[in-house]
PDB file of N, CA and C in Angstrom:
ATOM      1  N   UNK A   1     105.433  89.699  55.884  1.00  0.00           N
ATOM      2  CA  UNK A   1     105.589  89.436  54.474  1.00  0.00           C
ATOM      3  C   UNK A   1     104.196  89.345  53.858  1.00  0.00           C
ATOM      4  N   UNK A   2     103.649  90.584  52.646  1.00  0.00           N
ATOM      5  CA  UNK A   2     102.757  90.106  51.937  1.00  0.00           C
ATOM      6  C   UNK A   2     102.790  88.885  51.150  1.00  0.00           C
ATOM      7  N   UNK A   3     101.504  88.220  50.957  1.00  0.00           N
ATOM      8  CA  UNK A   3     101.361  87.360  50.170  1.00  0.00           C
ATOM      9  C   UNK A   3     101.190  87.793  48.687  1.00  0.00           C
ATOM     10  N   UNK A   4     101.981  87.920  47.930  1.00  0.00           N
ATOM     11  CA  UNK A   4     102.152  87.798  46.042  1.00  0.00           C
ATOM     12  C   UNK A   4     101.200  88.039  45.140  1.00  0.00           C
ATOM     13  N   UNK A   5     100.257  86.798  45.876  1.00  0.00           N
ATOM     14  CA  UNK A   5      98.766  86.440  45.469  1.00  0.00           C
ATOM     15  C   UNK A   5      97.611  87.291  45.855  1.00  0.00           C
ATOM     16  N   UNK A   6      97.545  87.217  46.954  1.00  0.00           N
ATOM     17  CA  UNK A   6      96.203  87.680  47.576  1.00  0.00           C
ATOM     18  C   UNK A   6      96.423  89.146  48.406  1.00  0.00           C
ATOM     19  N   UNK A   7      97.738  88.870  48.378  1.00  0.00           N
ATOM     20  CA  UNK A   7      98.205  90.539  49.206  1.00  0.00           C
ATOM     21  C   UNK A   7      97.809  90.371  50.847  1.00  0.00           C
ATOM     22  N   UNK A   8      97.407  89.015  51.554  1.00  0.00           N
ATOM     23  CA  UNK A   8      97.327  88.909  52.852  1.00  0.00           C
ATOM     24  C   UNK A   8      98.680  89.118  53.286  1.00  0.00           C
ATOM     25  N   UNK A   9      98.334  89.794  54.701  1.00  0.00           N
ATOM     26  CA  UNK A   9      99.961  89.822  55.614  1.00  0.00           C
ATOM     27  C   UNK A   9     100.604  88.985  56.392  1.00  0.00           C
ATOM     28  N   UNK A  10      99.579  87.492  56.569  1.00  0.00           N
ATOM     29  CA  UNK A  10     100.357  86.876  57.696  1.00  0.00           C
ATOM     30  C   UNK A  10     100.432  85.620  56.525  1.00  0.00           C
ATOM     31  N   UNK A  11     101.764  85.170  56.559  1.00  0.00           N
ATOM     32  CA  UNK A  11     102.423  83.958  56.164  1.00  0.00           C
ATOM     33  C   UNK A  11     103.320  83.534  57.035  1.00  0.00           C
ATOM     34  N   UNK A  12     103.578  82.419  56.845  1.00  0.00           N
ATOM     35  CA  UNK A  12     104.200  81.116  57.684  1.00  0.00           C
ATOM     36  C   UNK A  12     105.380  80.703  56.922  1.00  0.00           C
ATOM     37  N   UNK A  13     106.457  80.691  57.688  1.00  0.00           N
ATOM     38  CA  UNK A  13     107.927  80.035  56.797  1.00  0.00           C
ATOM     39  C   UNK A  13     107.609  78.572  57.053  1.00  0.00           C
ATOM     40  N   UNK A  14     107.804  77.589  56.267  1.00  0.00           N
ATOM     41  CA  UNK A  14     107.731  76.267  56.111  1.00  0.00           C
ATOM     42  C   UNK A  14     109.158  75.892  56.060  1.00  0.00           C
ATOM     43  N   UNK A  15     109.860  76.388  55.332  1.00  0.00           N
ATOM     44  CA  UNK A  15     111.295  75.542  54.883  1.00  0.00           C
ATOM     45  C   UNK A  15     112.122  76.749  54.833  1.00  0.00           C
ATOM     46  N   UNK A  16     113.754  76.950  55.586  1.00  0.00           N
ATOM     47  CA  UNK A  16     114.595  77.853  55.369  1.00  0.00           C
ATOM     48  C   UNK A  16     115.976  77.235  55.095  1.00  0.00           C
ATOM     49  N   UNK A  17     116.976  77.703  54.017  1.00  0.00           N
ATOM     50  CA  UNK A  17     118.408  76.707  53.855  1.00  0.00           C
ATOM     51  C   UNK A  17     118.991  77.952  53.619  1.00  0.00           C
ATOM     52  N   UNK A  18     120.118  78.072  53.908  1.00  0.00           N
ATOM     53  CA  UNK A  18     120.777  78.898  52.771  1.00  0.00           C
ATOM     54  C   UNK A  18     121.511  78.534  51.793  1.00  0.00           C
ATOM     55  N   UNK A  19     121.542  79.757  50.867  1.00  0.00           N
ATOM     56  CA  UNK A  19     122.050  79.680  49.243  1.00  0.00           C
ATOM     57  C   UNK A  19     123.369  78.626  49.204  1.00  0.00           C
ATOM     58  N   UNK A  20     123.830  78.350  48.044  1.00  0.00           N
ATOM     59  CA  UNK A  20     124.921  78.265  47.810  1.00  0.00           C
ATOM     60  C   UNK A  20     125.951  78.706  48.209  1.00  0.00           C
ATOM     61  N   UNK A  21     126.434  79.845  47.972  1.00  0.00           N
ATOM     62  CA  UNK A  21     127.158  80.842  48.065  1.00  0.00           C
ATOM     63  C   UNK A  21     127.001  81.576  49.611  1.00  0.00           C
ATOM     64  N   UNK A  22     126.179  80.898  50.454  1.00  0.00           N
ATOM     65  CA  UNK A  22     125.751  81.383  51.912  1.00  0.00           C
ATOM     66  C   UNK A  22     125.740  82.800  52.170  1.00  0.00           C
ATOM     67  N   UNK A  23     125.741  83.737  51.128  1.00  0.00           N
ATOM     68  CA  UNK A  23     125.275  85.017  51.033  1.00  0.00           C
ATOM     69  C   UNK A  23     123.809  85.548  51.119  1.00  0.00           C
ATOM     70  N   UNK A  24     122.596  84.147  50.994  1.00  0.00           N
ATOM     71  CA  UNK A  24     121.502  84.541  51.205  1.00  0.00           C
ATOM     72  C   UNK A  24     120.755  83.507  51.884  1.00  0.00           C
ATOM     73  N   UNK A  25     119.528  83.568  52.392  1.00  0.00           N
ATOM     74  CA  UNK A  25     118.384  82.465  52.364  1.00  0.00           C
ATOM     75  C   UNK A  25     117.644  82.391  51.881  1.00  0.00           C
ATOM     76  N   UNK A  26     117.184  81.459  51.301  1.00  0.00           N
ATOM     77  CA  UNK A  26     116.078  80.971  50.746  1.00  0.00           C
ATOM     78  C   UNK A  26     114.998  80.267  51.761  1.00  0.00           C
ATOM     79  N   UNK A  27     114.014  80.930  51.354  1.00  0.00           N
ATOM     80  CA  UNK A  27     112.549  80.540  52.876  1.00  0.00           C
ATOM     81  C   UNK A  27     111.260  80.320  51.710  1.00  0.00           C
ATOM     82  N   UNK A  28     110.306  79.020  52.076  1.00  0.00           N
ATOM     83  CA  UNK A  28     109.556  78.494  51.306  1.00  0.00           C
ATOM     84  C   UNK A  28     108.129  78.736  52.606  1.00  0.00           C
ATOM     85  N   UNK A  29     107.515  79.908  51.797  1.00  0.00           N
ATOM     86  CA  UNK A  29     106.080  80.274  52.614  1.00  0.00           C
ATOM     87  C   UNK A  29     104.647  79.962  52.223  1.00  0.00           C
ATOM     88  N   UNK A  30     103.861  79.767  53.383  1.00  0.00           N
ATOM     89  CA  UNK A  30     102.764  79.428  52.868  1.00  0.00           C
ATOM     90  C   UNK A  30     101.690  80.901  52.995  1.00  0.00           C
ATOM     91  N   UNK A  31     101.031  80.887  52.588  1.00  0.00           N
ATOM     92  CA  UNK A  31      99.780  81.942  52.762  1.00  0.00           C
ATOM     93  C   UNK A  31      98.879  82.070  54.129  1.00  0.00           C
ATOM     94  N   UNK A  32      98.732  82.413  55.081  1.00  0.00           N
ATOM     95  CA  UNK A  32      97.313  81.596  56.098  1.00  0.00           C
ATOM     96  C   UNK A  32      96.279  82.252  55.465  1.00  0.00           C
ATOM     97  N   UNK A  33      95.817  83.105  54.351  1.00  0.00           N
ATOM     98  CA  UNK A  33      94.830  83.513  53.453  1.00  0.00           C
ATOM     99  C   UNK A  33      94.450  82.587  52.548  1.00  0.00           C
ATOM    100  N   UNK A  34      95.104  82.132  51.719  1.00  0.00           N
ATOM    101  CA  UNK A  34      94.729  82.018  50.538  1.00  0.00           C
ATOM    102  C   UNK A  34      95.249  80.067  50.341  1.00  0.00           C
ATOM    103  N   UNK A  35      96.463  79.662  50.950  1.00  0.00           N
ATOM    104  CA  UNK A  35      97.094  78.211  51.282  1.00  0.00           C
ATOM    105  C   UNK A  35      97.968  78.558  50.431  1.00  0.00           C
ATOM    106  N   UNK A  36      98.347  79.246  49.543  1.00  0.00           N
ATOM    107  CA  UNK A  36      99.301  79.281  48.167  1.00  0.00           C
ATOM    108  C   UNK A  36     100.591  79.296  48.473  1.00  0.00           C
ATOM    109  N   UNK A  37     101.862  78.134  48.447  1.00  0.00           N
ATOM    110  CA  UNK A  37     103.266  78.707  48.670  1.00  0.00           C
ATOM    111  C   UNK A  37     103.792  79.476  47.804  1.00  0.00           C
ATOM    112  N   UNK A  38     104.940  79.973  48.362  1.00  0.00           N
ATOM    113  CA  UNK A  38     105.839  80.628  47.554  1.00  0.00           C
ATOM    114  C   UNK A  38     107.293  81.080  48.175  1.00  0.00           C
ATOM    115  N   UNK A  39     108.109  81.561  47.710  1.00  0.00           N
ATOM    116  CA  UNK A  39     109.612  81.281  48.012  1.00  0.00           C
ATOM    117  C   UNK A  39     110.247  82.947  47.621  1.00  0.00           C
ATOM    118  N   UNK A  40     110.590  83.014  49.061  1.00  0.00           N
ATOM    119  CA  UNK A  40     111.393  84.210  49.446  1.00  0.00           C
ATOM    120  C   UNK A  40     113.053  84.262  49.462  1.00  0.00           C
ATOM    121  N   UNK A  41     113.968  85.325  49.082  1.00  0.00           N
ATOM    122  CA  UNK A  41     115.178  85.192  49.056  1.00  0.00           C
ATOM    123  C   UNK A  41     115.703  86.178  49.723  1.00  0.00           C
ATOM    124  N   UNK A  42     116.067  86.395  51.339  1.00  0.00           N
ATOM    125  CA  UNK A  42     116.839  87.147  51.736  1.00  0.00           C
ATOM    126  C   UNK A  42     118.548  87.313  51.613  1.00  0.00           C
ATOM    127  N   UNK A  43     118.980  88.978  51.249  1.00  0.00           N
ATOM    128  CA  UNK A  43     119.617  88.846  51.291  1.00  0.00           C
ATOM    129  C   UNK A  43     120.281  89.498  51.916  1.00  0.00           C
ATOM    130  N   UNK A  44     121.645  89.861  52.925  1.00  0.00           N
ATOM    131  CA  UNK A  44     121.846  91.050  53.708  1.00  0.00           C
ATOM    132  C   UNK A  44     121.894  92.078  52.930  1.00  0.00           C
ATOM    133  N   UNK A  45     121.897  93.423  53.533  1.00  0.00           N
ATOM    134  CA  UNK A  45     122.529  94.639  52.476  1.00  0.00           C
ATOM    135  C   UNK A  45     123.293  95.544  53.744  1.00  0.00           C
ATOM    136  N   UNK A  46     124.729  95.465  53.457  1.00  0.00           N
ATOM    137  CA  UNK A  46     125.358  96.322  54.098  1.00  0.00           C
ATOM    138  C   UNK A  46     125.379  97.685  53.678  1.00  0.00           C
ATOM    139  N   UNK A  47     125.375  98.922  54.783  1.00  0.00           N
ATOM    140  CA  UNK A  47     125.862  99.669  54.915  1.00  0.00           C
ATOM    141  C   UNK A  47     126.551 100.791  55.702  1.00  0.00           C
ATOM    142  N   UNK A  48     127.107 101.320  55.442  1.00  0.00           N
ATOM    143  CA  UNK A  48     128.091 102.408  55.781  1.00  0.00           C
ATOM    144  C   UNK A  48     126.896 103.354  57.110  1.00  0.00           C
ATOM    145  N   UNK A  49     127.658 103.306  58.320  1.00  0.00           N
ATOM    146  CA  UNK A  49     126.860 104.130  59.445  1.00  0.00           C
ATOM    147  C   UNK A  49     127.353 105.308  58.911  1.00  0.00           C
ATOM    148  N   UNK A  50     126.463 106.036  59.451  1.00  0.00           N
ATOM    149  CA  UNK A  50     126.818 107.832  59.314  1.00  0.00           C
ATOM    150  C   UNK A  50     126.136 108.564  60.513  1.00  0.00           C
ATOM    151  N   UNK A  51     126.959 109.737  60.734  1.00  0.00           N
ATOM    152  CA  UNK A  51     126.451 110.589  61.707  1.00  0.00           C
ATOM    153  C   UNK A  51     125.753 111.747  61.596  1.00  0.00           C
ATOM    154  N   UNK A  52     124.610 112.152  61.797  1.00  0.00           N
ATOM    155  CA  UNK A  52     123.942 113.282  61.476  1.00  0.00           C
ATOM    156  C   UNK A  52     124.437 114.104  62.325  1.00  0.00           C
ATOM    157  N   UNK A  53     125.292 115.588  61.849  1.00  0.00           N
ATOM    158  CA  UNK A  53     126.187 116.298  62.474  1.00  0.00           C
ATOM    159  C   UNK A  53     124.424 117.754  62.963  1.00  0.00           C
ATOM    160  N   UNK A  54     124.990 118.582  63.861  1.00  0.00           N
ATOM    161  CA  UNK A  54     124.052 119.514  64.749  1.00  0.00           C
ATOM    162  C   UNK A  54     123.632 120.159  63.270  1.00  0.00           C
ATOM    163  N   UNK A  55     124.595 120.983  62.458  1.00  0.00           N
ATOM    164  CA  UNK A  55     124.276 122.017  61.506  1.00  0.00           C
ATOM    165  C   UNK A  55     123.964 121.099  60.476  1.00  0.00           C
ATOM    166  N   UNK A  56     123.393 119.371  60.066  1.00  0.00           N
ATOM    167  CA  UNK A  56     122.873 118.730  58.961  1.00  0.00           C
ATOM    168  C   UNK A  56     123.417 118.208  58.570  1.00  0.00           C
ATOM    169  N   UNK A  57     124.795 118.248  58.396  1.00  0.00           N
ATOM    170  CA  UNK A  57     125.503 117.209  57.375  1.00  0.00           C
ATOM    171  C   UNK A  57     125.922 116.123  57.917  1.00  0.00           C
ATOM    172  N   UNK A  58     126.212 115.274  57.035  1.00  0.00           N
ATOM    173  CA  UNK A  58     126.294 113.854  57.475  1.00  0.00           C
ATOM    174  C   UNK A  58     128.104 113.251  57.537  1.00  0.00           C
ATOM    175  N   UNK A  59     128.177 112.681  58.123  1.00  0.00           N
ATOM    176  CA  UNK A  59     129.407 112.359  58.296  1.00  0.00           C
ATOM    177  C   UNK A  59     129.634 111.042  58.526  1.00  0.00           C
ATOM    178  N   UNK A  60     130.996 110.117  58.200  1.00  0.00           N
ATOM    179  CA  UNK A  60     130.833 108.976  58.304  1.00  0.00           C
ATOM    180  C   UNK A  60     131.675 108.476  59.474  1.00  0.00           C
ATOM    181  N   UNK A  61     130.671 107.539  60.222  1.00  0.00           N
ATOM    182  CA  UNK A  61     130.922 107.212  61.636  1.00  0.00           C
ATOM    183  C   UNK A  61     132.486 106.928  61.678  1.00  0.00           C
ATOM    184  N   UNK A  62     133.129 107.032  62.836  1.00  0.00           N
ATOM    185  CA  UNK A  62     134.655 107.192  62.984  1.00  0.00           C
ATOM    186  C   UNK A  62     134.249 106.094  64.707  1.00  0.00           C
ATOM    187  N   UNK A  63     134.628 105.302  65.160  1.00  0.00           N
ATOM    188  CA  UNK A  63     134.671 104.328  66.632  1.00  0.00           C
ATOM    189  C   UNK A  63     135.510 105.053  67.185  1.00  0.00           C
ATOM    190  N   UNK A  64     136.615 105.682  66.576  1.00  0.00           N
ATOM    191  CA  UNK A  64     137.818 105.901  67.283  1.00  0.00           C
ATOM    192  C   UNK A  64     137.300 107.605  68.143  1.00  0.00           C
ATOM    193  N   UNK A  65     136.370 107.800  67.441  1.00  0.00           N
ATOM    194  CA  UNK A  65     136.205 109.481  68.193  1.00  0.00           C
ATOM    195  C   UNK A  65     135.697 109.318  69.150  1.00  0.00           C
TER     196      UNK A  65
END
């Protein structure tokens, strides 16, 4: 995770809960650059597998085949 501020790459999670709605987390980071916190919100993002067929096209995954 860049830092916001300073654009350093290594930060530290301090505090993680999830949302309300337990659809996301909320994570409270510190900087090891700069000391500055700040607060991140993951959230999942589903999607749809697909199969890249020999001749290119894409197709959507089937378990049962």
């Amino acid at each position: 995770m860049h830092c916001p501020f300073c654009g350093y790459e290594d930060t530290q999670v301090k505090d993680s809960r999830a949302c309300e709605d337990g659809t996301a987390i909320r994570r409270r980071r510190v900087c090891s650059g700069c000391q500055l916190r700040f607060t991140t919100i993951e959230r999942i993002q589903l999607r749809e597998l697909s199969v890249l067929k020999a001749d290119g096209r894409r197709a959507p995954f089937d378990r049962d085949k």
